[in-house]
N, C-alpha and C. Protein backbone atom coordinates (compact mmCIF):
# COMPACT_ATOMS: atom_id res chain seq x y z
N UNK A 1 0.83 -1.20 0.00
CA UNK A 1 0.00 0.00 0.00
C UNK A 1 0.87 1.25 0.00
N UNK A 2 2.04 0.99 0.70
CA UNK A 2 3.01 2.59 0.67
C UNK A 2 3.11 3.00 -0.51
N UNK A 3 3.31 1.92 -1.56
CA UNK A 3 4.37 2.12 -2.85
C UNK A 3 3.24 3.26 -3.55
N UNK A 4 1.70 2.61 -3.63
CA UNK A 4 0.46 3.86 -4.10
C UNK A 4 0.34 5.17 -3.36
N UNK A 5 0.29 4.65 -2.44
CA UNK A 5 0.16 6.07 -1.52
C UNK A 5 1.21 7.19 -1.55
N UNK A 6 2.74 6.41 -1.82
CA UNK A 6 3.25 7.61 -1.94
C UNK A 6 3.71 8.35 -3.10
N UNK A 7 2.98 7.89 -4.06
CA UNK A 7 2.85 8.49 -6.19
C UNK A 7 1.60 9.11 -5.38
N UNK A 8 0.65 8.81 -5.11
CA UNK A 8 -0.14 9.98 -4.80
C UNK A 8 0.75 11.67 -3.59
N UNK A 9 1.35 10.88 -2.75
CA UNK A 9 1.98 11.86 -1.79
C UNK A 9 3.01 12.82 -2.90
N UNK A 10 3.45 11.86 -3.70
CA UNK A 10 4.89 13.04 -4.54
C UNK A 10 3.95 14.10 -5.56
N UNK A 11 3.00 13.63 -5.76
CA UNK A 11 2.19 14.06 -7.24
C UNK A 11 1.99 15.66 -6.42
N UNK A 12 0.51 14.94 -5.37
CA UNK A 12 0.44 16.23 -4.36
C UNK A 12 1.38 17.58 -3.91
N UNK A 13 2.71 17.05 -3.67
CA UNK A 13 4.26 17.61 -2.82
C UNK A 13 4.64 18.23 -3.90
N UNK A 14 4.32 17.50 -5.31
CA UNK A 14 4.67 18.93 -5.95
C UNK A 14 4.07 19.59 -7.18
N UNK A 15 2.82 19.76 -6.50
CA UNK A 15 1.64 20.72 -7.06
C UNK A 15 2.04 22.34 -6.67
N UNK A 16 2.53 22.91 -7.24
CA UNK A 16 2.56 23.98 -7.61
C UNK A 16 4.12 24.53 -7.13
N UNK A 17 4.74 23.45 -6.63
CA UNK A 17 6.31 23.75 -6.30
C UNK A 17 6.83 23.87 -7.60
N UNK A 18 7.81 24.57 -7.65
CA UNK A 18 8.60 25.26 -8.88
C UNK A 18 10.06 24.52 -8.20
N UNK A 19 9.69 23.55 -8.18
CA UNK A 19 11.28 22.99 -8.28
C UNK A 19 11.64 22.04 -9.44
N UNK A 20 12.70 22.03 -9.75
CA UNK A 20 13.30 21.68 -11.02
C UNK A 20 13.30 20.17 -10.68
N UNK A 21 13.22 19.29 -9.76
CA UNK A 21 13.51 17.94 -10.13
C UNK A 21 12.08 17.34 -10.19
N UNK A 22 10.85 18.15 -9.69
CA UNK A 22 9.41 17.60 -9.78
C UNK A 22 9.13 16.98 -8.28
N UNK A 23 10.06 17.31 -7.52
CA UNK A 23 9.78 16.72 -5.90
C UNK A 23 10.06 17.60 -5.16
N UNK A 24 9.07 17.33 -4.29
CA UNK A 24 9.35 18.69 -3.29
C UNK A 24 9.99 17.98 -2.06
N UNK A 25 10.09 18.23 -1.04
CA UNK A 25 10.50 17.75 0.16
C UNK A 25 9.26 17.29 1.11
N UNK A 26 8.31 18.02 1.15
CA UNK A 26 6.80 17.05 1.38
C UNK A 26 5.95 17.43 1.30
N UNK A 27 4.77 17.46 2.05
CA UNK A 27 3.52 17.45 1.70
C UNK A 27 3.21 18.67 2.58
N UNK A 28 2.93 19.88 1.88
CA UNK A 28 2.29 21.86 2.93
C UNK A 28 1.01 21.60 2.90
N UNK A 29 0.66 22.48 3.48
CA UNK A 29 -0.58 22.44 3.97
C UNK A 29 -1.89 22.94 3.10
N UNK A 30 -1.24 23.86 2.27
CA UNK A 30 -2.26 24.31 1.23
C UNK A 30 -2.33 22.87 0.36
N UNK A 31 -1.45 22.37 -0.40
CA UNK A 31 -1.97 21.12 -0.80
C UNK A 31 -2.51 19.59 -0.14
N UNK A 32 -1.71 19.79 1.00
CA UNK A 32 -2.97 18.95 1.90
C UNK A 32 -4.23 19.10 1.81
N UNK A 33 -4.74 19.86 1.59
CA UNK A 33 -5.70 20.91 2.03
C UNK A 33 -6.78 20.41 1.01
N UNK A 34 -6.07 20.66 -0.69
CA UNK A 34 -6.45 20.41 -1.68
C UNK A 34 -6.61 18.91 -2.17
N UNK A 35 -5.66 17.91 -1.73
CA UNK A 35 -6.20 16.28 -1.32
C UNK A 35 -7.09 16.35 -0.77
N UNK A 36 -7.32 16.59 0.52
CA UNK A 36 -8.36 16.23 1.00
C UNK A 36 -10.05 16.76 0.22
N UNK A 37 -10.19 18.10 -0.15
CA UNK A 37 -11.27 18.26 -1.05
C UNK A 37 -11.43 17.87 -2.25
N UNK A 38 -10.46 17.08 -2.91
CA UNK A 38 -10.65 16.72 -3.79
C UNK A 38 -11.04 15.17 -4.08
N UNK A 39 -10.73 14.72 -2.87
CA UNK A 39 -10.97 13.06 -2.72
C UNK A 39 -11.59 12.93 -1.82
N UNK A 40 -11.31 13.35 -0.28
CA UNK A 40 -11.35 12.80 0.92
C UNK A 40 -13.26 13.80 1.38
N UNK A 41 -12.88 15.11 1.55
CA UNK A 41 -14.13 15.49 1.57
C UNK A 41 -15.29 15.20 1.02
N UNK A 42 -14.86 15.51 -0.13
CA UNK A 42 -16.25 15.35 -1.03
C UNK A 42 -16.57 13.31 -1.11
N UNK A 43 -16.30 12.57 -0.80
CA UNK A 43 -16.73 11.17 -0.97
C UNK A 43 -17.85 11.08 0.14
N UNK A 44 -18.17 9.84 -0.67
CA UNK A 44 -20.05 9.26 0.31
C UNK A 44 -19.54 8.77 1.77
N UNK A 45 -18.05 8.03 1.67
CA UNK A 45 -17.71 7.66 3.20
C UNK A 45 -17.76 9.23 4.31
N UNK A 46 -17.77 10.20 3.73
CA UNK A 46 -18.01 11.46 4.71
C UNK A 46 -18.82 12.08 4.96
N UNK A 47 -19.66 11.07 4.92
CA UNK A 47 -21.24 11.96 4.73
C UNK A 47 -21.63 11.74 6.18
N UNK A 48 -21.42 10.81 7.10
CA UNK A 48 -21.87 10.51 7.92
C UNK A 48 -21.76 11.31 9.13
N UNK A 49 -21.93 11.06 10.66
CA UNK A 49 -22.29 11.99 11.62
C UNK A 49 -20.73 12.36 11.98
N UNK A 50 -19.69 11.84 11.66
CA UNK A 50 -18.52 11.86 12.25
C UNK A 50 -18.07 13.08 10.65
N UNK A 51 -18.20 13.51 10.36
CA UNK A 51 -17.74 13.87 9.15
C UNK A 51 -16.41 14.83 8.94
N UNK A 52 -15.30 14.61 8.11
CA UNK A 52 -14.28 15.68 8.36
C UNK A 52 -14.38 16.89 7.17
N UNK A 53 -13.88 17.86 8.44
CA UNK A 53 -14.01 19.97 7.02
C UNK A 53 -12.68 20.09 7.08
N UNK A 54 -12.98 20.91 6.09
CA UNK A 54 -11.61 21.68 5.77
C UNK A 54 -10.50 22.00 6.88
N UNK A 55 -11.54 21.98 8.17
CA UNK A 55 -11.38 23.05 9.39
C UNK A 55 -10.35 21.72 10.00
N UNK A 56 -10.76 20.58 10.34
CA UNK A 56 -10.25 19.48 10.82
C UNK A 56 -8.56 19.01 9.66
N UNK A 57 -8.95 19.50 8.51
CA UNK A 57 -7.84 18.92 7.86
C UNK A 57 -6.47 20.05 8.37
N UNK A 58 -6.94 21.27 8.48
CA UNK A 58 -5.85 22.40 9.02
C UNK A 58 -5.32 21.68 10.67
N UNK A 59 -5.98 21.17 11.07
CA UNK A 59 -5.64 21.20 12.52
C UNK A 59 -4.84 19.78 13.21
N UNK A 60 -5.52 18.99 11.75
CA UNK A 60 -4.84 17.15 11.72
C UNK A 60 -2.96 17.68 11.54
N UNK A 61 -3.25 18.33 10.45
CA UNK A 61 -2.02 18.71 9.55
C UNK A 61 -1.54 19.51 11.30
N UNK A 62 -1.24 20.21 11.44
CA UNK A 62 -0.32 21.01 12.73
C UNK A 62 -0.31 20.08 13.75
N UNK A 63 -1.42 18.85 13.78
CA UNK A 63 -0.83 17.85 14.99
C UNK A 63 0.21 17.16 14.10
N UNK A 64 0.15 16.64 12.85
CA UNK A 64 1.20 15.45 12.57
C UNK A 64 1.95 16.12 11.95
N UNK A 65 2.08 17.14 11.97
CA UNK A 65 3.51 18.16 11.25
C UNK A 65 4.36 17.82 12.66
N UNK A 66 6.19 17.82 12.11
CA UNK A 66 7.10 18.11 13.37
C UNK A 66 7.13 19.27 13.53
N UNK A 67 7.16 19.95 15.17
CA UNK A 67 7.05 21.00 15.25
C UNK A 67 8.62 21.82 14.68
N UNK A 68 8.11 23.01 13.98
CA UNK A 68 8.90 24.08 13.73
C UNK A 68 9.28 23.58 12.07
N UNK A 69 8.51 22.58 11.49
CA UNK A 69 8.42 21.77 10.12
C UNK A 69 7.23 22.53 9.27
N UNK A 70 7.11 22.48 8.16
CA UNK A 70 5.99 23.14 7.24
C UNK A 70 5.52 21.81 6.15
N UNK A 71 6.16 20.90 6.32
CA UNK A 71 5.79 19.91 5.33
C UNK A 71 5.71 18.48 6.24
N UNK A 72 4.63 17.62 5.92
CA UNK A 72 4.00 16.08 6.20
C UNK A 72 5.48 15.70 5.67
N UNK A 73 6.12 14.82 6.30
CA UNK A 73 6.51 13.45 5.83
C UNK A 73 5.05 12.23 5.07
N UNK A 74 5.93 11.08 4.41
CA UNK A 74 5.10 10.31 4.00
C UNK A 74 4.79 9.58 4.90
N UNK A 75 5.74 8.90 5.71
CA UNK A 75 5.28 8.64 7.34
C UNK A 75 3.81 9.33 7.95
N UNK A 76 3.97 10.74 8.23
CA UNK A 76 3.10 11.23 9.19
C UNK A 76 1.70 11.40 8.23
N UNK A 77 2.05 11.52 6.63
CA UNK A 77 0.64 11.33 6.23
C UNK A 77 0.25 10.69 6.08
N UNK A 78 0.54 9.18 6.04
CA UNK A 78 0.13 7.88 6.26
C UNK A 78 -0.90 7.93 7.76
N UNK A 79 0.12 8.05 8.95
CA UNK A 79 -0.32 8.04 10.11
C UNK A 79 -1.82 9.00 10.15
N UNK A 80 -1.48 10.57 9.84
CA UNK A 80 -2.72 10.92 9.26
C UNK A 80 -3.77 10.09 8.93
N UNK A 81 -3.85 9.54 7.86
CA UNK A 81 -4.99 9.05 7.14
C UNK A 81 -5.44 8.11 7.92
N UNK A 82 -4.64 7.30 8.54
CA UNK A 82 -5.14 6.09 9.92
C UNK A 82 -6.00 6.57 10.37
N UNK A 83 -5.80 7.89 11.19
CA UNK A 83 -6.19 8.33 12.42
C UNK A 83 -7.86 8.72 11.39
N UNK A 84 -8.03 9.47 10.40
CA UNK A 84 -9.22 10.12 9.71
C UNK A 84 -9.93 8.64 9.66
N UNK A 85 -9.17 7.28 9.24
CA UNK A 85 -9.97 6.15 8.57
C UNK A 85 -10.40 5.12 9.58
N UNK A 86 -10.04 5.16 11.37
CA UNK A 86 -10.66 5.07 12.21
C UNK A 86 -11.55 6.09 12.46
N UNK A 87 -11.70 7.41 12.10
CA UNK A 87 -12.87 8.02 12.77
C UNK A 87 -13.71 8.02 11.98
N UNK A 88 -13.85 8.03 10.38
CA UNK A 88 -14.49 8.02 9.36
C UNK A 88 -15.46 6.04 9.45
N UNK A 89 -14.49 5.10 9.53
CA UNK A 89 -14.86 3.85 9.14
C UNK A 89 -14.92 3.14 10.75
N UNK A 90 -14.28 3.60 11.65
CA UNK A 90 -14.10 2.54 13.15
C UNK A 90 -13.07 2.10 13.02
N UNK A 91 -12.92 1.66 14.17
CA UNK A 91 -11.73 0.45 14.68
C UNK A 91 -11.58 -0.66 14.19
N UNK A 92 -10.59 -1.09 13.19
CA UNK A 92 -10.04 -1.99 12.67
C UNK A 92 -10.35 -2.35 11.00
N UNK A 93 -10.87 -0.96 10.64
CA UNK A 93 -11.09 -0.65 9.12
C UNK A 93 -10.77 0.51 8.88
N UNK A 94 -9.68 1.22 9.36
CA UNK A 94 -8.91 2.48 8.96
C UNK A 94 -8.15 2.19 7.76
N UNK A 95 -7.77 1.63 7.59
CA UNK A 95 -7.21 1.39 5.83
C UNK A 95 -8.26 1.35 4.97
N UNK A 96 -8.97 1.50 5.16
CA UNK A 96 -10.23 1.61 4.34
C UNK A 96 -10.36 3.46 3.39
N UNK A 97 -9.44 3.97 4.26
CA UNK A 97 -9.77 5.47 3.55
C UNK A 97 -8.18 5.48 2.23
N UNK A 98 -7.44 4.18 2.73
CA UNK A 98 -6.40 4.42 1.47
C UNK A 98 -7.26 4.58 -0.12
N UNK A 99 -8.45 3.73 -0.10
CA UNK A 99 -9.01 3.52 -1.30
C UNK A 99 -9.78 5.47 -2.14
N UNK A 100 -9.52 5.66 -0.83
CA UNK A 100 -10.13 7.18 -1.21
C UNK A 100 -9.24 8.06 -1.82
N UNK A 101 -7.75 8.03 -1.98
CA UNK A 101 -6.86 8.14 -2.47
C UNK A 101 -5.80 8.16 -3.14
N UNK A 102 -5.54 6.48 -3.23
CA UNK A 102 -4.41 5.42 -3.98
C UNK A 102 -5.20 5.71 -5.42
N UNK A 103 -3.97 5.92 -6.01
CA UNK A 103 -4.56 6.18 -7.95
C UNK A 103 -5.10 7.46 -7.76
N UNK A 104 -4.94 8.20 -7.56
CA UNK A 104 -5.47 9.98 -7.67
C UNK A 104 -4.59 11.02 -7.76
N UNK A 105 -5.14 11.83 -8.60
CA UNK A 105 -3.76 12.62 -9.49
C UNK A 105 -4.97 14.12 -8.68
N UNK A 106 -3.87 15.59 -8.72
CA UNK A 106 -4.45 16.43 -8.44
C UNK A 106 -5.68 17.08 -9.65
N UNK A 107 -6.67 17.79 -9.00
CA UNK A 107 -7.48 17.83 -10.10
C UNK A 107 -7.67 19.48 -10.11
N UNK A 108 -7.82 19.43 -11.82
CA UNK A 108 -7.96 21.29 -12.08
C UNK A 108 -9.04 21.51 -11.89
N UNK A 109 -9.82 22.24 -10.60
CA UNK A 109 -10.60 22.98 -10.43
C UNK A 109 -10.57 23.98 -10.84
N UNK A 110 -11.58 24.69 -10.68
CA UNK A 110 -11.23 26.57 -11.10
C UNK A 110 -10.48 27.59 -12.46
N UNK A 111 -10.06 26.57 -13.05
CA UNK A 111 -9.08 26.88 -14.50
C UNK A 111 -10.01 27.78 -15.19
N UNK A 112 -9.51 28.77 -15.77
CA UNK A 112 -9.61 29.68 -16.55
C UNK A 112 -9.98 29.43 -18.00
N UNK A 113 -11.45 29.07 -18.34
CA UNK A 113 -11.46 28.47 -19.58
C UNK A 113 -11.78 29.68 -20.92
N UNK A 114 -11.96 29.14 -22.10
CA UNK A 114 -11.82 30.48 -23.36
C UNK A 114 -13.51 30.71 -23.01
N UNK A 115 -13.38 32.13 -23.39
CA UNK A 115 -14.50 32.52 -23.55
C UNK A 115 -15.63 31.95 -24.65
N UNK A 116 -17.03 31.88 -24.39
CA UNK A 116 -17.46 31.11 -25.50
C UNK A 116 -19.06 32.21 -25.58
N UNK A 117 -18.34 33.41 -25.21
CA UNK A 117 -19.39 34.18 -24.85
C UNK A 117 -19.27 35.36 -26.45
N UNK A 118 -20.05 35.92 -27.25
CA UNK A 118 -19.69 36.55 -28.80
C UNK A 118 -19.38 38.35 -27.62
N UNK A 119 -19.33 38.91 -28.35
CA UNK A 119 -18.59 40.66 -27.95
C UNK A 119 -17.25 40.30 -28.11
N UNK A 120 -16.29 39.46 -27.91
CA UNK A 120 -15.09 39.13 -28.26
C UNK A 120 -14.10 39.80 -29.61
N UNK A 121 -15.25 39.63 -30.33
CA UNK A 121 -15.04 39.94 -32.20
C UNK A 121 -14.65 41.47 -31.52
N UNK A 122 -15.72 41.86 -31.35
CA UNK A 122 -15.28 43.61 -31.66
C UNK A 122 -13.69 43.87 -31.14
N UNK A 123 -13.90 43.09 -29.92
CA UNK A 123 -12.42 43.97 -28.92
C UNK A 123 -11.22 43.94 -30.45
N UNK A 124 -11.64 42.79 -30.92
CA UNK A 124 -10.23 42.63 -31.55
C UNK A 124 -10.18 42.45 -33.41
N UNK A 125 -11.49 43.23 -33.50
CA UNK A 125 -12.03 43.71 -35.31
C UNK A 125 -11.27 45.09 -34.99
N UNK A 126 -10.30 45.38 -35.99
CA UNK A 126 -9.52 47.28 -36.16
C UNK A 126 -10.27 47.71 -36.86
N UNK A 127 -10.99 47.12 -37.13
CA UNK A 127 -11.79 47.95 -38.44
C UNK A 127 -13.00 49.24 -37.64
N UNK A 128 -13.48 48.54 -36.72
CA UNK A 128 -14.24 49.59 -36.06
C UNK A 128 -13.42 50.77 -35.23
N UNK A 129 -11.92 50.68 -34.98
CA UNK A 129 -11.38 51.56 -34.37
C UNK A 129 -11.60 52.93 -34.57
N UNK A 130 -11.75 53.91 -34.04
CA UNK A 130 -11.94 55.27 -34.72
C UNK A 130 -10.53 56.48 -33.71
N UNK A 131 -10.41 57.40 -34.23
CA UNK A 131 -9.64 58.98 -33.35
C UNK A 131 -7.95 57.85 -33.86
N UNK A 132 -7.46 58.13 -32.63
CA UNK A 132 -6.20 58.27 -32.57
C UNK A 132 -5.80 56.53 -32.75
N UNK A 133 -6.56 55.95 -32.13
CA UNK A 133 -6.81 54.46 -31.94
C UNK A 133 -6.59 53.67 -33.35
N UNK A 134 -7.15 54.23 -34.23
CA UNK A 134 -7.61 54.03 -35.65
C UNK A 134 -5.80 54.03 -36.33
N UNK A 135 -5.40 54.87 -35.71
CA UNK A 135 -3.43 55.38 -35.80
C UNK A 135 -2.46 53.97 -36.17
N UNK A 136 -3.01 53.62 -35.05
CA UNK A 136 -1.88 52.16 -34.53
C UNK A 136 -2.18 51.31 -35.41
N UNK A 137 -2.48 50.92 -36.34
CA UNK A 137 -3.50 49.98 -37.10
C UNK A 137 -2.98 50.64 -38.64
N UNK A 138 -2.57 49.53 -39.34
CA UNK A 138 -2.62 49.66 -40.40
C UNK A 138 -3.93 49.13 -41.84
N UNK A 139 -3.91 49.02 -42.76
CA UNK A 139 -5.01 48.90 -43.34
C UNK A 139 -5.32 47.47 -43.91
N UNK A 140 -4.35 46.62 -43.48
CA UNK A 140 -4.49 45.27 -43.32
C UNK A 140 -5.04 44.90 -41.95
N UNK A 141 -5.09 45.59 -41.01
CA UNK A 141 -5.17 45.34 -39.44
C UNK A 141 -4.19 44.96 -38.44
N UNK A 142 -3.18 44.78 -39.05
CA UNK A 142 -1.97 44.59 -38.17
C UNK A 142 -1.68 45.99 -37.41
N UNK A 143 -0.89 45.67 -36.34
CA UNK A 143 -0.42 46.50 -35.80
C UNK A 143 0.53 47.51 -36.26
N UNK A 144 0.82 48.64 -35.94
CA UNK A 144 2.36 49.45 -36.31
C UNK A 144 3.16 49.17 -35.69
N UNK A 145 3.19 48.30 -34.50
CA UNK A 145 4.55 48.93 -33.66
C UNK A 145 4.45 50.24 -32.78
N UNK A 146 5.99 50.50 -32.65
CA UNK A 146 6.17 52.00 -32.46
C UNK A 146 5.45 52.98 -33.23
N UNK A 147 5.75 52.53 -34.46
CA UNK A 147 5.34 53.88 -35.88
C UNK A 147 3.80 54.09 -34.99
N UNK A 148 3.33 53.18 -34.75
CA UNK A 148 1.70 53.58 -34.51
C UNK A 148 1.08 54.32 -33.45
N UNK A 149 2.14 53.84 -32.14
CA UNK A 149 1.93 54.79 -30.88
C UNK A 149 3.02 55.87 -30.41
N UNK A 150 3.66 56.09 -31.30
CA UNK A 150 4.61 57.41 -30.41
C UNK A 150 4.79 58.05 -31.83
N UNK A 151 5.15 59.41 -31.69
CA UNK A 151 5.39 60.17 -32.65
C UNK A 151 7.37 60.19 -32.44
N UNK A 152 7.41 59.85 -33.76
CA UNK A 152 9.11 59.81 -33.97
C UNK A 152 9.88 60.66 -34.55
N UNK A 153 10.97 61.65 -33.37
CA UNK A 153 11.78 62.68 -33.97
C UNK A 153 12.55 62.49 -35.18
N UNK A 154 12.25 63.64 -35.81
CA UNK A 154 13.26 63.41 -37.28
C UNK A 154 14.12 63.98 -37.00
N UNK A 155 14.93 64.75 -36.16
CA UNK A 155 16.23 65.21 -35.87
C UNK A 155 17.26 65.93 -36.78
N UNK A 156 15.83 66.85 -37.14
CA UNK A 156 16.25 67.64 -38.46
C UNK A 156 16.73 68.53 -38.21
N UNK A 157 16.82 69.43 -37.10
CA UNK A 157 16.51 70.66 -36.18
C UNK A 157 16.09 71.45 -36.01
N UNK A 158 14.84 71.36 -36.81
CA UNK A 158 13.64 72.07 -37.10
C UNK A 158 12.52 71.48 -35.70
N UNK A 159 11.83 72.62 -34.93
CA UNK A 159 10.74 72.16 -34.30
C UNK A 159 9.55 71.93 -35.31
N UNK A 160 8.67 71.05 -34.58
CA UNK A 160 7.77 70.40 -35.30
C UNK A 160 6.91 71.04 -36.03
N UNK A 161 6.26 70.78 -37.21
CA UNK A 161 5.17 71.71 -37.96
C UNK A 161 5.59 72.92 -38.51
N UNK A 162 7.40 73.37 -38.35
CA UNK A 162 7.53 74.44 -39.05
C UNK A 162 7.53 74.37 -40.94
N UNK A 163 6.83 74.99 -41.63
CA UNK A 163 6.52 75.00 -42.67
C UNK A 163 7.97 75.78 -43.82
N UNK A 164 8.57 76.31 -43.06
CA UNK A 164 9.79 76.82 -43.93
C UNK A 164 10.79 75.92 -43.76
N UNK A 165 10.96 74.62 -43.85
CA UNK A 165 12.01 73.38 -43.30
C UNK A 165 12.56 73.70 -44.70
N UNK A 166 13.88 73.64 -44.78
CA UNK A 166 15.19 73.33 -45.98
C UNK A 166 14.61 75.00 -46.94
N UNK A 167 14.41 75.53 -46.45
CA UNK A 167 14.60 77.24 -46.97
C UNK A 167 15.64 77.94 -46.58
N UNK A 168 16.10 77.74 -45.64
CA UNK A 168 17.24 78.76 -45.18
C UNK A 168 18.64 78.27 -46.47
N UNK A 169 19.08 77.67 -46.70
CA UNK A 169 19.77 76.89 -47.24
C UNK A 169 19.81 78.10 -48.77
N UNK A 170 18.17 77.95 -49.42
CA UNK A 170 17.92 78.71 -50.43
C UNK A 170 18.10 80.16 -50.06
N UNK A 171 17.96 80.51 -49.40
CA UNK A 171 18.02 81.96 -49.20
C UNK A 171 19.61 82.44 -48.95
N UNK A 172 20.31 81.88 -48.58
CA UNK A 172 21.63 81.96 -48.01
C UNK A 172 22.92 81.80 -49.75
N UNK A 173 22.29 81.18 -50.59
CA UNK A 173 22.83 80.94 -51.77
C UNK A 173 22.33 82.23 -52.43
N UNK A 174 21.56 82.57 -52.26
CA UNK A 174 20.80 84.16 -52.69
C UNK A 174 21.59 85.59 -52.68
């Protein structure tokens, strides 16, 4: 039973760790957290008068954490799950809650899916653009770039909009 339990424990340990080898060192509490609602809460074995919350999984976790530790060993989450699968099932069918777990991968709740809602088109049709907006946009619809949002010095040394540019030149040959 360890060998399942603990591909479920590593999978968990490193859900959302940014470490480069794919293992974390063990099991925090926010993903504890997230095992348990994803398997352990929500199943029919918890329906009953003994039932475990969220509230109980925070407080299991700080008893079987070592103190001044932030992460379960696979040890203590084992021991964990004993202790939930006697209070969930009774005395002498606490392995009974491995089945609530063994073979379970973390699951994407909450994900950010594409919109499938229409107004979409406009944000991103140029064709309706109008004023300055209309600028950035060329007449294929692509973007300009720079050319489209900043106005670019010609470093002529003329300030801008003067209308006598390359006259002095003529007058001076005069």
């Amino acid at each position: 039973m360890s060998k399942e339990l603990q591909t479920v424990f590593e999978a968990y340990s490193a859900q959302g760790v940014g470490n480069v080898k794919g293992k974390a060192a063990g099991l925090n509490n926010k993903n504890f957290v997230k095992l348990c609602k994803d398997h352990i809460l929500s199943s029919d074995a918890n329906k009953g008068k003994k039932k475990i919350t969220t509230t109980d999984a925070d407080i299991d976790f700080s008893k079987h954490v070592t103190k001044g530790a932030k992460t379960l060993t696979l040890q203590q989450f084992e021991n964990l799950l004993l202790v939930w699968g006697e209070k969930i099932y009774g005395v002498g069918k606490e392995k009974e809650i491995f089945s609530l777990v063994v073979d379970k991968k973390p699951m994407a709740k909450g994900v950010t899916k594409t919109s499938k809602t229409g107004g979409v088109e406009k944000m991103t049709d140029t064709s309706g653009y109008t004023g300055s907006h209309k600028q950035r946009f060329g007449e294929d619809g692509k973007g300009l770039g720079a050319a489209g949002r900043a106005d670019i010095a010609e470093n002529s040394g003329y300030v801008g909009n003067y209308k006598g540019q390359g006259t002095y030149e003529k007058k001076a040959d005069n």
